[in-house]
C-alpha atoms as a PDB file:
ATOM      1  CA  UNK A   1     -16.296  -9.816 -13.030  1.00  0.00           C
ATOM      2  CA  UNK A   2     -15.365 -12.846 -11.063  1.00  0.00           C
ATOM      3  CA  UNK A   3     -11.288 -12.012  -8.696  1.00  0.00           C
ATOM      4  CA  UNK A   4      -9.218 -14.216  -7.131  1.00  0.00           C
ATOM      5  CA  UNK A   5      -6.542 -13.610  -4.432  1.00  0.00           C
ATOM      6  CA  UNK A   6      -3.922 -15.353  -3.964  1.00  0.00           C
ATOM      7  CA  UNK A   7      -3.294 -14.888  -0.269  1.00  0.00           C
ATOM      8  CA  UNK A   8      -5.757 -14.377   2.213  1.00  0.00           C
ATOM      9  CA  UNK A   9      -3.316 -12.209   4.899  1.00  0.00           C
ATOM     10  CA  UNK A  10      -3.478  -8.721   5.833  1.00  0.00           C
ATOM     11  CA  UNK A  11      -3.388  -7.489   1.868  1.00  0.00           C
ATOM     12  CA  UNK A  12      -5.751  -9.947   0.843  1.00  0.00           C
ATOM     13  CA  UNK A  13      -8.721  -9.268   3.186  1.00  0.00           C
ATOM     14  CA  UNK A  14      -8.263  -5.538   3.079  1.00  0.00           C
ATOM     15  CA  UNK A  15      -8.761  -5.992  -0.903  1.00  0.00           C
ATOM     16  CA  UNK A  16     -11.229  -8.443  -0.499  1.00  0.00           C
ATOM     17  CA  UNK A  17     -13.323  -6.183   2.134  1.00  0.00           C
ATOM     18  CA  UNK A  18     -12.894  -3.038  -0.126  1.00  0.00           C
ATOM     19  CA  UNK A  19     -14.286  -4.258  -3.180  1.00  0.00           C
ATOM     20  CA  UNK A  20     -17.322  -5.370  -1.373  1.00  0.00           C
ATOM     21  CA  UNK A  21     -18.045  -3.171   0.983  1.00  0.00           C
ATOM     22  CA  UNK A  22     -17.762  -0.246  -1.318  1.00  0.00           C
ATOM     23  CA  UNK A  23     -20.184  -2.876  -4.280  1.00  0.00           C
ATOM     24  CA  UNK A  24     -17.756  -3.033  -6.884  1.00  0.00           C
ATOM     25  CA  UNK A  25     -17.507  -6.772  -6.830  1.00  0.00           C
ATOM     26  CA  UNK A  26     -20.567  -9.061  -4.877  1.00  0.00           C
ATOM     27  CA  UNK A  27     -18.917 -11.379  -2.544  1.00  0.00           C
ATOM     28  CA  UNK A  28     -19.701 -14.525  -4.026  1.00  0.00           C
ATOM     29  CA  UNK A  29     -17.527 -13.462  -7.252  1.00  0.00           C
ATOM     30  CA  UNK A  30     -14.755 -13.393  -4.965  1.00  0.00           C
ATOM     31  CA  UNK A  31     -12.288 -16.414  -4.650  1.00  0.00           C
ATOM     32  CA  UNK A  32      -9.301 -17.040  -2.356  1.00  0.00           C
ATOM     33  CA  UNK A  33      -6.239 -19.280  -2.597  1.00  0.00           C
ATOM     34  CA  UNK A  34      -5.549 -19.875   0.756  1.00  0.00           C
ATOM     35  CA  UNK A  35      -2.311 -22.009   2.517  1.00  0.00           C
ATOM     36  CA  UNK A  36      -4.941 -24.154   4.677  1.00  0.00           C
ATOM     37  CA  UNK A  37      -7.970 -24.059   5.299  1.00  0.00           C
ATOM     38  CA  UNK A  38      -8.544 -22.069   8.647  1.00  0.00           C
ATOM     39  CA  UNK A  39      -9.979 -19.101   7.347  1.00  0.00           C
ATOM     40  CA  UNK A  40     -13.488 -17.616   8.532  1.00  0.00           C
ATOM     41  CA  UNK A  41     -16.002 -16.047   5.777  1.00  0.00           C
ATOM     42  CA  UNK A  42     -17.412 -14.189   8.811  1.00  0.00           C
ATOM     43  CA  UNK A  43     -16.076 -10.686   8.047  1.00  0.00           C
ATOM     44  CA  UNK A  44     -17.243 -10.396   4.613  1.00  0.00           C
ATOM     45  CA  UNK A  45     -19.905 -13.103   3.326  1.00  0.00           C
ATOM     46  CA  UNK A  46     -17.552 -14.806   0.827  1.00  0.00           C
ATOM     47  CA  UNK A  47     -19.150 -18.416   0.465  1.00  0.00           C
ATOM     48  CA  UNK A  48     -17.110 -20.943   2.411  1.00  0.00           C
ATOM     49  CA  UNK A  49     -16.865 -22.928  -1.236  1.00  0.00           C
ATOM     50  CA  UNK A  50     -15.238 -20.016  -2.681  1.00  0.00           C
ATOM     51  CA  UNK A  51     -12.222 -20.660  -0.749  1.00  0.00           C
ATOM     52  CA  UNK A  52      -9.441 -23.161  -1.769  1.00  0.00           C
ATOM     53  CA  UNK A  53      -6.349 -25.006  -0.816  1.00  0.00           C
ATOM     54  CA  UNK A  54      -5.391 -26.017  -4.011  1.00  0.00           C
ATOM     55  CA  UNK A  55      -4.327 -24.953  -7.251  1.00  0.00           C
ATOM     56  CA  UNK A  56      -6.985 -26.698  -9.926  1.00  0.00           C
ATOM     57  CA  UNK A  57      -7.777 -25.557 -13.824  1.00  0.00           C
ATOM     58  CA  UNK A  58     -10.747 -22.928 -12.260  1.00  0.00           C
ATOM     59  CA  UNK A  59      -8.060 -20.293 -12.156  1.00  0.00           C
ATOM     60  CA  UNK A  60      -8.139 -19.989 -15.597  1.00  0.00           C
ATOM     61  CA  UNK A  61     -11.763 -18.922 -15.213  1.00  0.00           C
ATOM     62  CA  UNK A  62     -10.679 -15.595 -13.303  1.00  0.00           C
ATOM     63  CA  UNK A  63     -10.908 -12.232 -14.861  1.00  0.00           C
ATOM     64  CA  UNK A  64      -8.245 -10.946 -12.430  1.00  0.00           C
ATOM     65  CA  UNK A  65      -6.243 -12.961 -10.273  1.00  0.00           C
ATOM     66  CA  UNK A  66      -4.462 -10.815  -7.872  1.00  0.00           C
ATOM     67  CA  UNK A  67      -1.164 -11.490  -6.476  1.00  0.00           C
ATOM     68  CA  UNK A  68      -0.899 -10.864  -2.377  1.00  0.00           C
ATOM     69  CA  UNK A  69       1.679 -13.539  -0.809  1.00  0.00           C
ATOM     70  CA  UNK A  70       5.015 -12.445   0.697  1.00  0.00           C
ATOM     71  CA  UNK A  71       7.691 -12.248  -1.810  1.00  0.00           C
ATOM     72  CA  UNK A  72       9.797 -15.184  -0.750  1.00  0.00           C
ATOM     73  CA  UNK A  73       7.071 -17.165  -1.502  1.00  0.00           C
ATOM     74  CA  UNK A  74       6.396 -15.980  -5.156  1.00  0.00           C
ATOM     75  CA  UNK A  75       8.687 -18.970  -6.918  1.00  0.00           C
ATOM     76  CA  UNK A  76       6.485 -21.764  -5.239  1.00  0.00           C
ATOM     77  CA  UNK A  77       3.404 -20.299  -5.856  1.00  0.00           C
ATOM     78  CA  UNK A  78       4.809 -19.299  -9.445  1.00  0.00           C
ATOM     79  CA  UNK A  79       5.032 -23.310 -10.082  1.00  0.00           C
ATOM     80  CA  UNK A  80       1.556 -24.287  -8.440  1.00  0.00           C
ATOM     81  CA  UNK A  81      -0.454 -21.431 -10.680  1.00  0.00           C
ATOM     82  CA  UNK A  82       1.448 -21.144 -14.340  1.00  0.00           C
ATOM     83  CA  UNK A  83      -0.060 -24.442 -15.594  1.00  0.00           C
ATOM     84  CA  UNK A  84      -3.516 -22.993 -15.134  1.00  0.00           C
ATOM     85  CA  UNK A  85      -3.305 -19.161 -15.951  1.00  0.00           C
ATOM     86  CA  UNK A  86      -4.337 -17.742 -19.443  1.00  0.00           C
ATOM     87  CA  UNK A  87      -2.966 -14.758 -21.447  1.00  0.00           C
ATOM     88  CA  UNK A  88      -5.954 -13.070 -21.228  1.00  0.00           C
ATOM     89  CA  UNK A  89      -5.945 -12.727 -17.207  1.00  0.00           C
ATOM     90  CA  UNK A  90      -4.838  -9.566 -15.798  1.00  0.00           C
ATOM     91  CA  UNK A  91      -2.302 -10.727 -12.990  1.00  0.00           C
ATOM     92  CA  UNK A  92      -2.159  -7.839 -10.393  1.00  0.00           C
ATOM     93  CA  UNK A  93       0.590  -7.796  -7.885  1.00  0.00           C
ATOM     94  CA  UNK A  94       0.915  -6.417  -4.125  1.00  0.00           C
ATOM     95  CA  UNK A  95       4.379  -7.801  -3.946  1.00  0.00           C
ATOM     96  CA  UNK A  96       7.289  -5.557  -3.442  1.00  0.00           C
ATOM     97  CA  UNK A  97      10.024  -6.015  -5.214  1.00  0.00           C
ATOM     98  CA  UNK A  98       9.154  -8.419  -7.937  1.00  0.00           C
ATOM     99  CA  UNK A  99       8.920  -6.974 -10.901  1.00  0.00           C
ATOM    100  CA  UNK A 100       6.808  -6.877 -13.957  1.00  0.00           C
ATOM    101  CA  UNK A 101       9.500  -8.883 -15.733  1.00  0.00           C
ATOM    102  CA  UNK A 102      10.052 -11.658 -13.326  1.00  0.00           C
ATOM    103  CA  UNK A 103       6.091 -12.030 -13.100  1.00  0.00           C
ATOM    104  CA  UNK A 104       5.909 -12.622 -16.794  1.00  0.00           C
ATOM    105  CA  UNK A 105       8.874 -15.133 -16.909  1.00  0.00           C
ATOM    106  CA  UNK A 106       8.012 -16.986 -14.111  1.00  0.00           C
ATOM    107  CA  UNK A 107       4.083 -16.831 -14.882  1.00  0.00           C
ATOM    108  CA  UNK A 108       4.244 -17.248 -18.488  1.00  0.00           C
ATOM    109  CA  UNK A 109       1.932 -13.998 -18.895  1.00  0.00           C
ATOM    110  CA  UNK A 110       1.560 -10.825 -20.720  1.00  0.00           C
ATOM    111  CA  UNK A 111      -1.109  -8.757 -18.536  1.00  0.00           C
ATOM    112  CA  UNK A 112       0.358  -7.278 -15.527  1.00  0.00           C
ATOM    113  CA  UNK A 113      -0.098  -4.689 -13.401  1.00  0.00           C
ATOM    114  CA  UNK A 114       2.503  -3.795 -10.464  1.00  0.00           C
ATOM    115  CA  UNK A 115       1.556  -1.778  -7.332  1.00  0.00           C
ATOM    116  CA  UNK A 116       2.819  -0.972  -4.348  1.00  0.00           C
ATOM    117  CA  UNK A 117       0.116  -0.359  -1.310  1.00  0.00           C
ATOM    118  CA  UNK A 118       0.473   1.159   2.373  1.00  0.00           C
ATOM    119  CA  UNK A 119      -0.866   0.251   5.059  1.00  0.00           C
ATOM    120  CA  UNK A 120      -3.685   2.524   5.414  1.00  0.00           C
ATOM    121  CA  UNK A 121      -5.445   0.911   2.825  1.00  0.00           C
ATOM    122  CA  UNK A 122      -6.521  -1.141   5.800  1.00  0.00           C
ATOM    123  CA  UNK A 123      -9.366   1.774   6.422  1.00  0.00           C
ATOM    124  CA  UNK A 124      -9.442   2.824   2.842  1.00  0.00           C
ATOM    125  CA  UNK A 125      -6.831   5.701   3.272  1.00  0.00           C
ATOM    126  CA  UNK A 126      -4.284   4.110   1.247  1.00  0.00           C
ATOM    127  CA  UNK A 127      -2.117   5.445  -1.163  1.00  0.00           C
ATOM    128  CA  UNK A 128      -0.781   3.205  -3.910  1.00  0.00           C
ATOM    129  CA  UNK A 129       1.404   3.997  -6.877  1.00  0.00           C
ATOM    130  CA  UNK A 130       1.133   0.954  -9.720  1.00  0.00           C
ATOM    131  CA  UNK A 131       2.305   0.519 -13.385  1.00  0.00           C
ATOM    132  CA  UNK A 132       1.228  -2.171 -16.038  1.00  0.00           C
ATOM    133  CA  UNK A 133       2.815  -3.895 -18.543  1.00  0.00           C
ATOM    134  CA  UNK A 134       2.314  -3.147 -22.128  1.00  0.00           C
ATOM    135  CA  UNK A 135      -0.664  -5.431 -22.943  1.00  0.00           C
ATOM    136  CA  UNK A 136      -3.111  -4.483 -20.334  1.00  0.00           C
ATOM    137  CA  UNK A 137      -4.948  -2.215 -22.361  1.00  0.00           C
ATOM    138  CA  UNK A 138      -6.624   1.433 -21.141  1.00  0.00           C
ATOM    139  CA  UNK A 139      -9.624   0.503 -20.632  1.00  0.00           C
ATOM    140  CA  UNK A 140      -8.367  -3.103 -18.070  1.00  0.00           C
ATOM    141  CA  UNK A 141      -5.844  -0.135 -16.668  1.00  0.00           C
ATOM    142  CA  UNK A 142      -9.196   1.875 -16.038  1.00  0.00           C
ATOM    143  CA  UNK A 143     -11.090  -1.038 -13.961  1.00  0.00           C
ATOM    144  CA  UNK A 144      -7.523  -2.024 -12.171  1.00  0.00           C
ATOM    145  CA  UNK A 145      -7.581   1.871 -10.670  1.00  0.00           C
ATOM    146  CA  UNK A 146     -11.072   1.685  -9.366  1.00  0.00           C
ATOM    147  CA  UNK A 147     -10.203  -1.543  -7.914  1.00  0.00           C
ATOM    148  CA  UNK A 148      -7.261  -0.024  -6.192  1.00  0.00           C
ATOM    149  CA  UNK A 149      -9.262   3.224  -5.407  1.00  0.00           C
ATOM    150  CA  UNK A 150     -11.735   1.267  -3.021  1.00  0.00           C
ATOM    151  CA  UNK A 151      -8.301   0.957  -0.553  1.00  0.00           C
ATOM    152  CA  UNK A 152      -7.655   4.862  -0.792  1.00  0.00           C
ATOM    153  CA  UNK A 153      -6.251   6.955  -3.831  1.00  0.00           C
ATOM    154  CA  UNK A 154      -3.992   6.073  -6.260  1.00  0.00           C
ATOM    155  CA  UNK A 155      -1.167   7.363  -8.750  1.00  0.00           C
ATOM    156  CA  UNK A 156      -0.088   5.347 -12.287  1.00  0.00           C
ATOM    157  CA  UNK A 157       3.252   5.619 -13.264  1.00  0.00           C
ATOM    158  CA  UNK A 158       4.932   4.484 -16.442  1.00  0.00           C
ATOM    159  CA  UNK A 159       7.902   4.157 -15.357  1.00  0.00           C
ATOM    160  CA  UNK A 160       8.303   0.674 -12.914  1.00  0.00           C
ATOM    161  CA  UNK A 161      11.212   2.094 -11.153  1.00  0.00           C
ATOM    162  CA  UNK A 162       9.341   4.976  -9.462  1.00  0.00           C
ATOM    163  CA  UNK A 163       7.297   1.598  -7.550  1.00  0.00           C
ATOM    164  CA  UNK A 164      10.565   0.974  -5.720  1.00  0.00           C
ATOM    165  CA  UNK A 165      10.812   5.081  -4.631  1.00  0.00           C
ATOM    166  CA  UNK A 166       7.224   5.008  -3.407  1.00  0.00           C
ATOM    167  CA  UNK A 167       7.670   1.852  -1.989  1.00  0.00           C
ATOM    168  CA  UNK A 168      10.421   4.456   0.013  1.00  0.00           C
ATOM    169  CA  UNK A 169       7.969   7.213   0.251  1.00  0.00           C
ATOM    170  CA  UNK A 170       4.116   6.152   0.568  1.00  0.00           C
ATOM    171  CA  UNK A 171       5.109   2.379   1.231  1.00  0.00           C
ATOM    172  CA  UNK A 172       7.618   2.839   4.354  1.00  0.00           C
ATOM    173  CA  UNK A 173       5.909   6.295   4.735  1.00  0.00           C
ATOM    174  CA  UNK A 174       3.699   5.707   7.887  1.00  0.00           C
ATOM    175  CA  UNK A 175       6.463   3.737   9.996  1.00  0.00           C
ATOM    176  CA  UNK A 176       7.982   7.672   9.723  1.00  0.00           C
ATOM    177  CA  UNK A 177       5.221   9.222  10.397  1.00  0.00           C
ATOM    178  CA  UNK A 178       4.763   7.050  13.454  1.00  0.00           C
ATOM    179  CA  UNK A 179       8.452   7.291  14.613  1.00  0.00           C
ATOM    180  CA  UNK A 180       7.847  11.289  14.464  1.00  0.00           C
ATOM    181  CA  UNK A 181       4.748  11.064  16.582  1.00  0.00           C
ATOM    182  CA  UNK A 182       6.132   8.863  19.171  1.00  0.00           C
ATOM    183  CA  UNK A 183       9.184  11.211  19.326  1.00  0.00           C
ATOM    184  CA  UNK A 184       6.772  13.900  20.138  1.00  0.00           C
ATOM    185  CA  UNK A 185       4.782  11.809  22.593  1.00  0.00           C
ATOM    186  CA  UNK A 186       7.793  11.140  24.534  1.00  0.00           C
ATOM    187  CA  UNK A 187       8.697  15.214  24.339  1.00  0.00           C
ATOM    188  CA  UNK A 188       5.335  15.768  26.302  1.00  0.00           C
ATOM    189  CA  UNK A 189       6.130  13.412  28.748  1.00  0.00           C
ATOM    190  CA  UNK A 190       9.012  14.545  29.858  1.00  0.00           C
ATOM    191  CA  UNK A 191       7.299  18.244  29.825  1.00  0.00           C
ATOM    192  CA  UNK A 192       4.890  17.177  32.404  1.00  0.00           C
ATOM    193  CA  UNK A 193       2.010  15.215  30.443  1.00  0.00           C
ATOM    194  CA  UNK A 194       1.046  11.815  31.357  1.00  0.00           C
ATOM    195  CA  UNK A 195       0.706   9.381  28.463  1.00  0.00           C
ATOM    196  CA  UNK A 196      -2.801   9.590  27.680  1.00  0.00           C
ATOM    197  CA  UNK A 197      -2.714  13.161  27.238  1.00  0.00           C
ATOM    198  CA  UNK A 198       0.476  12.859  25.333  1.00  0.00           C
ATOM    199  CA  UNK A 199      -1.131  10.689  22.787  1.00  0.00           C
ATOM    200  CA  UNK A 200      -4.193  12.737  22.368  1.00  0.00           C
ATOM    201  CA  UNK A 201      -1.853  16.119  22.395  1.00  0.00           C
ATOM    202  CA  UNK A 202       0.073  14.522  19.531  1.00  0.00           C
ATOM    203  CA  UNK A 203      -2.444  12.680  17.124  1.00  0.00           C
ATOM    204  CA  UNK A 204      -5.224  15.678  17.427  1.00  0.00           C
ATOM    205  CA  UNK A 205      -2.777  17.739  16.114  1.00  0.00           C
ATOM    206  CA  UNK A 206      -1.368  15.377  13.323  1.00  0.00           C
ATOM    207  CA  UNK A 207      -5.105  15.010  12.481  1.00  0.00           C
ATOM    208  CA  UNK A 208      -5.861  18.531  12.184  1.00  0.00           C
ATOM    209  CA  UNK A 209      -2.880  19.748  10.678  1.00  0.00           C
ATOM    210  CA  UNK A 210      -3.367  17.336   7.414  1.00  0.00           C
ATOM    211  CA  UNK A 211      -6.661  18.346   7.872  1.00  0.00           C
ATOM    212  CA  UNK A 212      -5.880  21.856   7.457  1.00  0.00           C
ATOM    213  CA  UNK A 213      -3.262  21.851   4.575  1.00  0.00           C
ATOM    214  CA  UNK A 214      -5.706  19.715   2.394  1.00  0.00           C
ATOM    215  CA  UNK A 215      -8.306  22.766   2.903  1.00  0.00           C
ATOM    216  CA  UNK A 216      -6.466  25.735   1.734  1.00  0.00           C
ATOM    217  CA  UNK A 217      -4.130  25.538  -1.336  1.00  0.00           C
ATOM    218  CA  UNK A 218      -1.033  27.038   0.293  1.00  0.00           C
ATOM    219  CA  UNK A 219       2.428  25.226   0.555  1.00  0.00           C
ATOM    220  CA  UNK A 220       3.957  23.334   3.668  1.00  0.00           C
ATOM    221  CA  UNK A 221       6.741  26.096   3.626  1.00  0.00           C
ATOM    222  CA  UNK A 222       3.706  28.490   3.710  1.00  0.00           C
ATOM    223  CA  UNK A 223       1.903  26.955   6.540  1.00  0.00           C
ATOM    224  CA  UNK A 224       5.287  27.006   8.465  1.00  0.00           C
ATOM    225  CA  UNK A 225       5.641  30.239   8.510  1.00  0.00           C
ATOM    226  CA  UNK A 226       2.375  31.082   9.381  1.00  0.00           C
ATOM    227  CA  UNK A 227       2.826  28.686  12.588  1.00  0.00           C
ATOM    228  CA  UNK A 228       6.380  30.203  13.582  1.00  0.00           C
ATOM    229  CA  UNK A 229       6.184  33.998  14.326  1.00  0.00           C
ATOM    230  CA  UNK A 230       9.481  35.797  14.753  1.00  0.00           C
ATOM    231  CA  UNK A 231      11.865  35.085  17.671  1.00  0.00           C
ATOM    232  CA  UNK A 232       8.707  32.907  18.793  1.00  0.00           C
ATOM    233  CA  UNK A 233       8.747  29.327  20.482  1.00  0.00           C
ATOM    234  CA  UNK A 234       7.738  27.638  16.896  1.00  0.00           C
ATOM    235  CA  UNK A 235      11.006  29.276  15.161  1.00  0.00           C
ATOM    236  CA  UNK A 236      12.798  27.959  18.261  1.00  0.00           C
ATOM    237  CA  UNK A 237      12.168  24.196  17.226  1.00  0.00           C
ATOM    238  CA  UNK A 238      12.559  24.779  13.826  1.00  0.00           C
ATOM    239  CA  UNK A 239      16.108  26.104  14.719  1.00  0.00           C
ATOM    240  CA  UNK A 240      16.817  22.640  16.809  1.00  0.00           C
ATOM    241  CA  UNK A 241      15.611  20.948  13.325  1.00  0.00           C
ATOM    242  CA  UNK A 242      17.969  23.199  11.199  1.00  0.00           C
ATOM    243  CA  UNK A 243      21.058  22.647  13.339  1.00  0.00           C
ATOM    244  CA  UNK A 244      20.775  19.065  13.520  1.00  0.00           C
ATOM    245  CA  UNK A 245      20.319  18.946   9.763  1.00  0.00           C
ATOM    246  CA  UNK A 246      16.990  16.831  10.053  1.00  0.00           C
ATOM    247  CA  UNK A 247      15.814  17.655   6.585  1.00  0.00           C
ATOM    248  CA  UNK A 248      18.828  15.877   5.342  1.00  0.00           C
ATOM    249  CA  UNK A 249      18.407  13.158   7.457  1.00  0.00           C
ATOM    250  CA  UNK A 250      15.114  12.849   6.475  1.00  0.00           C
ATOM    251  CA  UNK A 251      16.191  13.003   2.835  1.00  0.00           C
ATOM    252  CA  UNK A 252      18.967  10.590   3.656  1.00  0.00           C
ATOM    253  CA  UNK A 253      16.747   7.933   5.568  1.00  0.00           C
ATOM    254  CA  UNK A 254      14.054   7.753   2.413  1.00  0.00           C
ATOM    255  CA  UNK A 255      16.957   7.218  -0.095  1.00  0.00           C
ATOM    256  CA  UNK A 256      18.390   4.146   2.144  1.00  0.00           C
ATOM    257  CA  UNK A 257      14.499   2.547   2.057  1.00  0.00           C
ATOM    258  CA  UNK A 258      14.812   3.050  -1.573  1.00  0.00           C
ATOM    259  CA  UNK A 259      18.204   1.459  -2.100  1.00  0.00           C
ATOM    260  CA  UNK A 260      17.192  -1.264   0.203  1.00  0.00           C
ATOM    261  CA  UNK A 261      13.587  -1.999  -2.387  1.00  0.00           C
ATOM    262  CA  UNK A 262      16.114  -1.862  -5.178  1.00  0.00           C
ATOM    263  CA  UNK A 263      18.318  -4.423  -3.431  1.00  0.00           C
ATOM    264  CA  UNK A 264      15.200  -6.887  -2.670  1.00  0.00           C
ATOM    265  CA  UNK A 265      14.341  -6.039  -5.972  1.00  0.00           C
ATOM    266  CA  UNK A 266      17.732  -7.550  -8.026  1.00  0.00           C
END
């Protein structure tokens, strides 16, 4: 199975550096469309000749030409590849907010799939949600997954619009995640901790709690209240929390990230 990426950023290389280091694909059946030509083949022992400036007639000999270039810069790459792609390519886009529609119109093609990555596919603990067009057929859909699954895990969904929500959720999801820690980090400080021990205080116990509630099949409601005995310090924070009506914020901020992909979307 011979891939091409078009793209060679932060996307590309992690997808690039997945399939190979985990063997699905060798590296020499990997091919990059790149914007010039100052890349290095260092990381990952793709030949430099599999690496090109230029849009020729060889995509066309691609079993899966993935799509990983900014949005913005979909329409000018649309016109440089359509004269060269075949209906029987799968095209697989990274890019949020174009949908499977607009690929097909402006690409001329029938196989799509649509997914939307996070960042911590970087270290192969992503999680990506994608969807596929009609034509890519079960057993494509199957080999498109175990791509995906070298970056992390993965969830299909039939429905395309549920790419924008976990573009909201799993997408966005780490920048919250961060945000919460730092907010924490800061909260030791001020108790007394210097900033080194902050950091370790905070991300230890990040670690170990997901740690924990993957081990034991009990809820996050469950594993509260097993943290926050009565008239305790725990219940004391979680009181803060309640009064300030952070689950609603929470709730609130996810649904604005998922208006705003619906917005970059139209």
């Amino acid at each position: 199975m011979k891939v091409l990426i078009i793209g060679y950023g932060n996307m590309g290389k992690t997808y690039a550096n997945s399939f190979i280091s985990s063997r699905f694909i060798k590296p020499e059946d990997i091919f990059a469309l790149v914007r010039s030509d100052a890349f290095s083949t260092s990381e990952n022992a793709i030949p430099k000749q599999n690496f090109s400036t230029r849009a020729t007639h060889e995509i066309g000999d691609f079993d899966i030409v993935i799509l990983a270039v900014k949005p913005q810069d979909f329409a000018l790459l649309a016109k440089a590849v359509k004269p060269f792609l075949k209906d029987s390519q799968i095209v697989f886009s990274v890019m949020a907010g174009i949908t499977l529609a607009a690929i097909e119109r402006e690409l001329s093609c029938s196989k799509i799939v649509r997914s939307m990555p996070n960042i911590p596919t970087q270290i192969g603990m992503g999680m990506t949600v994608f969807t596929a067009s009609a034509n890519v057929d079960r057993k494509e859909l199957f080999i498109i997954q175990n791509l995906i699954n070298t970056t992390g895990k993965s969830v299909y969904v039939e429905n395309e619009k549920l790419i924008d929500a976990a573009t909201a959720i799993s997408g966005s999801g780490p920048a919250y995640v961060f945000y919460f820690m730092q907010s924490m980090i800061q909260a030791a400080v001020d108790l007394g901790f210097n900033e080194s021990e902050a950091e370790l205080l905070v991300n230890q116990t990040f670690m170990g709690s997901v740690a924990i509630q993957n081990s034991y099949s009990l809820s996050n409601q469950e594993w509260i209240a097993k943290v926050a005995s009565k008239g305790g310090t725990t219940e004391s924070a979680l009181f803060v929390f309640k009064k300030g009506n952070l689950e609603q914020t929470i709730v609130n901020a996810v649904k604005a990230a998922n208006n705003r992909a619906l917005e970059l979307g139209s």
